[in-house]
Protein backbone atom coordinates (compact mmCIF):
# COMPACT_ATOMS: atom_id res chain seq x y z
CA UNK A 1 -0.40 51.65 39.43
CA UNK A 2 -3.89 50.90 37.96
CA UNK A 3 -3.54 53.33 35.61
CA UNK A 4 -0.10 53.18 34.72
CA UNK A 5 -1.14 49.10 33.85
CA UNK A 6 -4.60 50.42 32.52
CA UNK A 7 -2.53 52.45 30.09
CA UNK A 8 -0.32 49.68 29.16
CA UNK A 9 -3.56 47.44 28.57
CA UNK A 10 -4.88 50.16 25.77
CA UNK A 11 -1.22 50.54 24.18
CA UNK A 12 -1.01 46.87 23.74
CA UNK A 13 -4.78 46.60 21.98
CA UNK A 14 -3.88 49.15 19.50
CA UNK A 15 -0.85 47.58 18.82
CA UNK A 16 -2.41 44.25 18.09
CA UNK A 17 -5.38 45.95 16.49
CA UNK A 18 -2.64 47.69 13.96
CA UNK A 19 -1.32 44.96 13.38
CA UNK A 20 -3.97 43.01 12.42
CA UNK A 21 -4.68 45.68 9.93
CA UNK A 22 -1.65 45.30 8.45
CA UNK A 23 -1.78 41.56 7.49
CA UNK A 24 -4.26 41.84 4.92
CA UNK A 25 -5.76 38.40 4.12
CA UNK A 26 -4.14 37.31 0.81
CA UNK A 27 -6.82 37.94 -2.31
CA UNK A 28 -8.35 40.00 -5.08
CA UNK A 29 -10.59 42.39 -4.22
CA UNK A 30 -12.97 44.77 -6.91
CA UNK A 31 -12.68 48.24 -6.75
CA UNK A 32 -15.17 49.99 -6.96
CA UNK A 33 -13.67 53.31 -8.78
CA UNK A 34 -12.98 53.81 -12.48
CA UNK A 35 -9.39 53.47 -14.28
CA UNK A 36 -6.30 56.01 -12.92
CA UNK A 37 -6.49 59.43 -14.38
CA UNK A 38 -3.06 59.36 -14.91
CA UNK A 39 -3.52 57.35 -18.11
CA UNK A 40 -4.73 58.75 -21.52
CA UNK A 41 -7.64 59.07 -22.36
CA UNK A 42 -7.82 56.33 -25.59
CA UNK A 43 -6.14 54.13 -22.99
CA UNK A 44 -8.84 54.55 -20.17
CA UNK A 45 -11.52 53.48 -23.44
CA UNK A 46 -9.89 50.36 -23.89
CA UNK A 47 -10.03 48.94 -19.92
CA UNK A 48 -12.89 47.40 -18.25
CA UNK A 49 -14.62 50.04 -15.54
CA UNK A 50 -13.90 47.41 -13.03
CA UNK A 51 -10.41 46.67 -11.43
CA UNK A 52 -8.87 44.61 -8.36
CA UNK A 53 -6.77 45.20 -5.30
CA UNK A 54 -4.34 42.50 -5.07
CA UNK A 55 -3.31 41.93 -1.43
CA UNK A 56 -0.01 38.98 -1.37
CA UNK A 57 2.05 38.06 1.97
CA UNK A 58 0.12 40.03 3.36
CA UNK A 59 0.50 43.74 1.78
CA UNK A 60 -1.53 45.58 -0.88
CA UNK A 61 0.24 44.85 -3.48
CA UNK A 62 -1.03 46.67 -6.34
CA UNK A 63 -4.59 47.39 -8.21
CA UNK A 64 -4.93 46.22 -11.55
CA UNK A 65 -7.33 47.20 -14.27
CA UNK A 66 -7.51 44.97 -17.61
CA UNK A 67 -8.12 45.50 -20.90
CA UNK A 68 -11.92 45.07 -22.39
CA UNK A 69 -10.50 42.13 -24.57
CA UNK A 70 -7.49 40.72 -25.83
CA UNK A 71 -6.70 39.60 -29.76
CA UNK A 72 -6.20 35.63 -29.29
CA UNK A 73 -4.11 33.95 -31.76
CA UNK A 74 -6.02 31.30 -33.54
CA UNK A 75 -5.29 27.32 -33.27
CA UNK A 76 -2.84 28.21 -30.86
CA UNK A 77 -1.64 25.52 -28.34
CA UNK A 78 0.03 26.13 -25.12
CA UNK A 79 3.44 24.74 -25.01
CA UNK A 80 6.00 24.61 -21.65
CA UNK A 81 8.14 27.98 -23.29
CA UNK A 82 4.68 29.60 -24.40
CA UNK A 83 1.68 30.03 -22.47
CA UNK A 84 -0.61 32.61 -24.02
CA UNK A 85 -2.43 32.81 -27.52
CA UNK A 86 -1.46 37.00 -27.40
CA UNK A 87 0.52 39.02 -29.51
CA UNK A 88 3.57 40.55 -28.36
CA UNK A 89 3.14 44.74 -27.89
CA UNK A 90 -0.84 43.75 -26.60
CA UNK A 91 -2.64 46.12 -24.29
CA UNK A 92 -3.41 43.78 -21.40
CA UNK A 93 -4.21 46.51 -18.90
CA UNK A 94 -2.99 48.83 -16.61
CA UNK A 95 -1.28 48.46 -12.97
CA UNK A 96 -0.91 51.30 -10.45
CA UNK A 97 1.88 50.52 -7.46
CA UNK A 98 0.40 52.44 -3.82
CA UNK A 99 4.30 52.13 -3.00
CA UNK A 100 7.35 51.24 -4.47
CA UNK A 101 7.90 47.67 -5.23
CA UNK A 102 10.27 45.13 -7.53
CA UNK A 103 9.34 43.17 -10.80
CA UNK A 104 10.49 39.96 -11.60
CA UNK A 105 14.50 40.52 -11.81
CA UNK A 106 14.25 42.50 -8.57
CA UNK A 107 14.21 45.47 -10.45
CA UNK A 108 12.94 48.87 -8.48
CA UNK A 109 9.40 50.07 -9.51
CA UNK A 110 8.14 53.39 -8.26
CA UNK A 111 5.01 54.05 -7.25
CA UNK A 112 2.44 55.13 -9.64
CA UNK A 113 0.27 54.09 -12.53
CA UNK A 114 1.95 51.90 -15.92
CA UNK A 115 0.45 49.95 -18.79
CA UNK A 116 1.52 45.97 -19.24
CA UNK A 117 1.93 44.44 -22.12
CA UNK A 118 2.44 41.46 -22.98
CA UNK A 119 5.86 40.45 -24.23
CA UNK A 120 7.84 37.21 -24.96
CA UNK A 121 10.84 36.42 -23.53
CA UNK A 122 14.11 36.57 -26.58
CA UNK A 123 15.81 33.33 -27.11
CA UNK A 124 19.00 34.43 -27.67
CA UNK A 125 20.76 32.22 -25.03
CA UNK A 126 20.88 35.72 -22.15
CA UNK A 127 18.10 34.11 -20.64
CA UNK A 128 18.41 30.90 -19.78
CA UNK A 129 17.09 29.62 -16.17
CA UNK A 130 15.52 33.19 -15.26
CA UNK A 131 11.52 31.74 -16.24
CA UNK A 132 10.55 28.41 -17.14
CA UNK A 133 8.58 30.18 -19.65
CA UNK A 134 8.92 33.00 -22.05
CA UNK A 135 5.33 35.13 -21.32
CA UNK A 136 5.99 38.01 -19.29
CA UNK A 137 3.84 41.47 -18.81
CA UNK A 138 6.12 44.25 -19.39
CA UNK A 139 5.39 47.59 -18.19
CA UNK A 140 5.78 51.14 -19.66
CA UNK A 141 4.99 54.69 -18.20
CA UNK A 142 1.48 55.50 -18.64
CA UNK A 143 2.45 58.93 -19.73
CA UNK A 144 4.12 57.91 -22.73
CA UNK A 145 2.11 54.95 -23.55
CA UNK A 146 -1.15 56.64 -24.87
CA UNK A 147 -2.83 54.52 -28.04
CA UNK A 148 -4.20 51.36 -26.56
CA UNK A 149 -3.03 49.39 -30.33
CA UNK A 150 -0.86 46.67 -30.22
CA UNK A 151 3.22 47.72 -30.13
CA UNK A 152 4.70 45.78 -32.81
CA UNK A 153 7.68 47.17 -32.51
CA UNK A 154 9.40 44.50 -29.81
CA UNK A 155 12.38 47.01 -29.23
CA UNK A 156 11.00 50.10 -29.08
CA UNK A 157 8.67 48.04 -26.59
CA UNK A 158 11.72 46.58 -24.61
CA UNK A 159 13.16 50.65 -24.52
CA UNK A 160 10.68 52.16 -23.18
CA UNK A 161 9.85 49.74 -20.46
CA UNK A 162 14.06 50.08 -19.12
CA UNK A 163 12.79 53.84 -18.69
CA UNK A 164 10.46 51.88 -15.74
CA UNK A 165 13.51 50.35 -14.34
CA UNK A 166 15.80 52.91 -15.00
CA UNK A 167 18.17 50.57 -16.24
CA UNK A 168 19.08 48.67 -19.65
CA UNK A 169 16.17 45.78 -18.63
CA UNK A 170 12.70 46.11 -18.89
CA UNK A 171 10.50 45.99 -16.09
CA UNK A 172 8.65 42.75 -16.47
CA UNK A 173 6.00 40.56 -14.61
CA UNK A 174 6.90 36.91 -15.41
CA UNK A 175 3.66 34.98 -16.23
CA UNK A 176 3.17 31.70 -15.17
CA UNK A 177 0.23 28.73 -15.64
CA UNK A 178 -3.61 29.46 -14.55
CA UNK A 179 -4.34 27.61 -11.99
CA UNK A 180 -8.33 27.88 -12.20
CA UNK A 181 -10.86 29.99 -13.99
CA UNK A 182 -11.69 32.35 -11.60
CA UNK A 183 -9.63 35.42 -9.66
CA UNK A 184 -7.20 34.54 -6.92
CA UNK A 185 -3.36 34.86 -5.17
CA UNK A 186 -1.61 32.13 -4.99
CA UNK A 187 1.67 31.32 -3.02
CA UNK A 188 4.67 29.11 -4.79
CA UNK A 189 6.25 28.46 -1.78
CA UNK A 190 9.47 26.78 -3.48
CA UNK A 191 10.32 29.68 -5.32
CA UNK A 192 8.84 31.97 -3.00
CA UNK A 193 6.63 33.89 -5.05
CA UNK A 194 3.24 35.17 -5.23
CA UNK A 195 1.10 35.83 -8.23
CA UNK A 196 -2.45 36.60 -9.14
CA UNK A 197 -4.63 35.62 -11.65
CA UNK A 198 -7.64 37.20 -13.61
CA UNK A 199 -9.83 36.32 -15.82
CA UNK A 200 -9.98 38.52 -19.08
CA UNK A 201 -12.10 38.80 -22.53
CA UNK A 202 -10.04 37.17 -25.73
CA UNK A 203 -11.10 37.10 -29.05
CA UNK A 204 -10.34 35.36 -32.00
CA UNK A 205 -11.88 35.96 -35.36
CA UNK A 206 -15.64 36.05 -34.32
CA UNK A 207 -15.13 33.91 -31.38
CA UNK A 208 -14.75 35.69 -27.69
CA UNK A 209 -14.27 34.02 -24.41
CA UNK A 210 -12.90 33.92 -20.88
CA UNK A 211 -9.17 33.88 -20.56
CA UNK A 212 -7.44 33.69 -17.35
CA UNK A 213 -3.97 35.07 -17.19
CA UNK A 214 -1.38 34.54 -13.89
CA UNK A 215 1.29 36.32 -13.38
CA UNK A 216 3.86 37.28 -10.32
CA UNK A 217 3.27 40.39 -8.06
CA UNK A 218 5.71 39.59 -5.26
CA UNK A 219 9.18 37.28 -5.52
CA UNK A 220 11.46 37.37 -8.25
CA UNK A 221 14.04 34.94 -9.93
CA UNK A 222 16.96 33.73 -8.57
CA UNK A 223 19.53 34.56 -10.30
């Protein structure tokens, strides 16, 4: 009998112990490796050595690696539909997925390494209630996106992020107000939704500084 409850005693540590583990304390943590060799090579040039594990309700989420520096637009002011001074098609960085997960309209991402950009939201009336906002991230597959230079080109943008979806949409991130200066996770418990923010290089003209960007890694709209 003292065994049999001995026994029991262990199981029920390791259980707790496990899952313990599991609930990873919400945050951003550096990594201490390089960017994902599954990018290109011009690509990997253009990111800052440095990335972050981004653990939200609880799971690691994803690990992120941003770009050296953003282009800022200049005199720009934020408005409630437009957050960011950036340029739609701008390398922002690079996001790898341990497991599958969903983007912003719910949409299925599989695990593995893509590039965001940044991208605006069109106001052709299709869109109305999904973000109070128009800034999103938008990610494409890093095997096709290989020149770190701005995508102009907003649809062939849009088209090649739906191959990330695997559907007519484009994967997106929706991007929401920095809430600080410095990197974090953050929970907006009335839309249930989790995002992360960190703090990149912009430039504009001769000018560089800090820019914090947030955006959502777990939740989307409801639609």
């Amino acid at each position: 009998m003292r065994s049999r409850a001995l026994a029991c005693s262990l199981g029920l540590l390791v259980w707790c112990a496990l899952a313990a583990a599991s609930l990873a304390e919400d945050g951003v943590e550096p990594l201490k490796e390089g960017p994902p060799k599954e990018i290109a090579a011009d690509v990997a040039k253009a990111l800052a050595e440095t990335g972050y594990r981004v653990t939200a309700d609880g799971k690691a989420v994803c690990d992120v690696w941003l770009a050296k520096q953003w282009t800022a637009k200049a005199k720009f002011s934020p408005s409630l539909s437009m957050l960011y001074p950036l340029e739609s098609g701008e390398l922002i960085g690079v996001v790898r997925y341990p497991k599958r997960a969903a983007d912003y309209r719910d949409q299925q991402i599989r695990a593995g390494v893509y590039t965001l950009r940044y991208g605006l939201q069109p106001e052709d009336g299709n869109h109305v209630g999904t973000s109070t906002t128009r800034d999103f991230l938008v990610l494409l597959p890093a095997a096709k996106d290989s020149k770190p230079e701005r995508l102009a080109d907003v649809m062939a943008l849009f088209k090649q992020s739906a191959e990330v979806s695997r559907s007519t949409h484009p994967a997106i991130l929706a991007m929401v107000a920095a809430e600080g200066k410095e990197a974090g996770v953050r929970h907006i418990e009335d839309r249930e939704l989790w995002t992360v923010r960190l703090v990149g290089k912009a430039k504009t003209g001769d000018r560089a500084g800090d820019l914090a960007i947030e955006f959502v890694v777990v939740g989307h709209a409801k639609e």
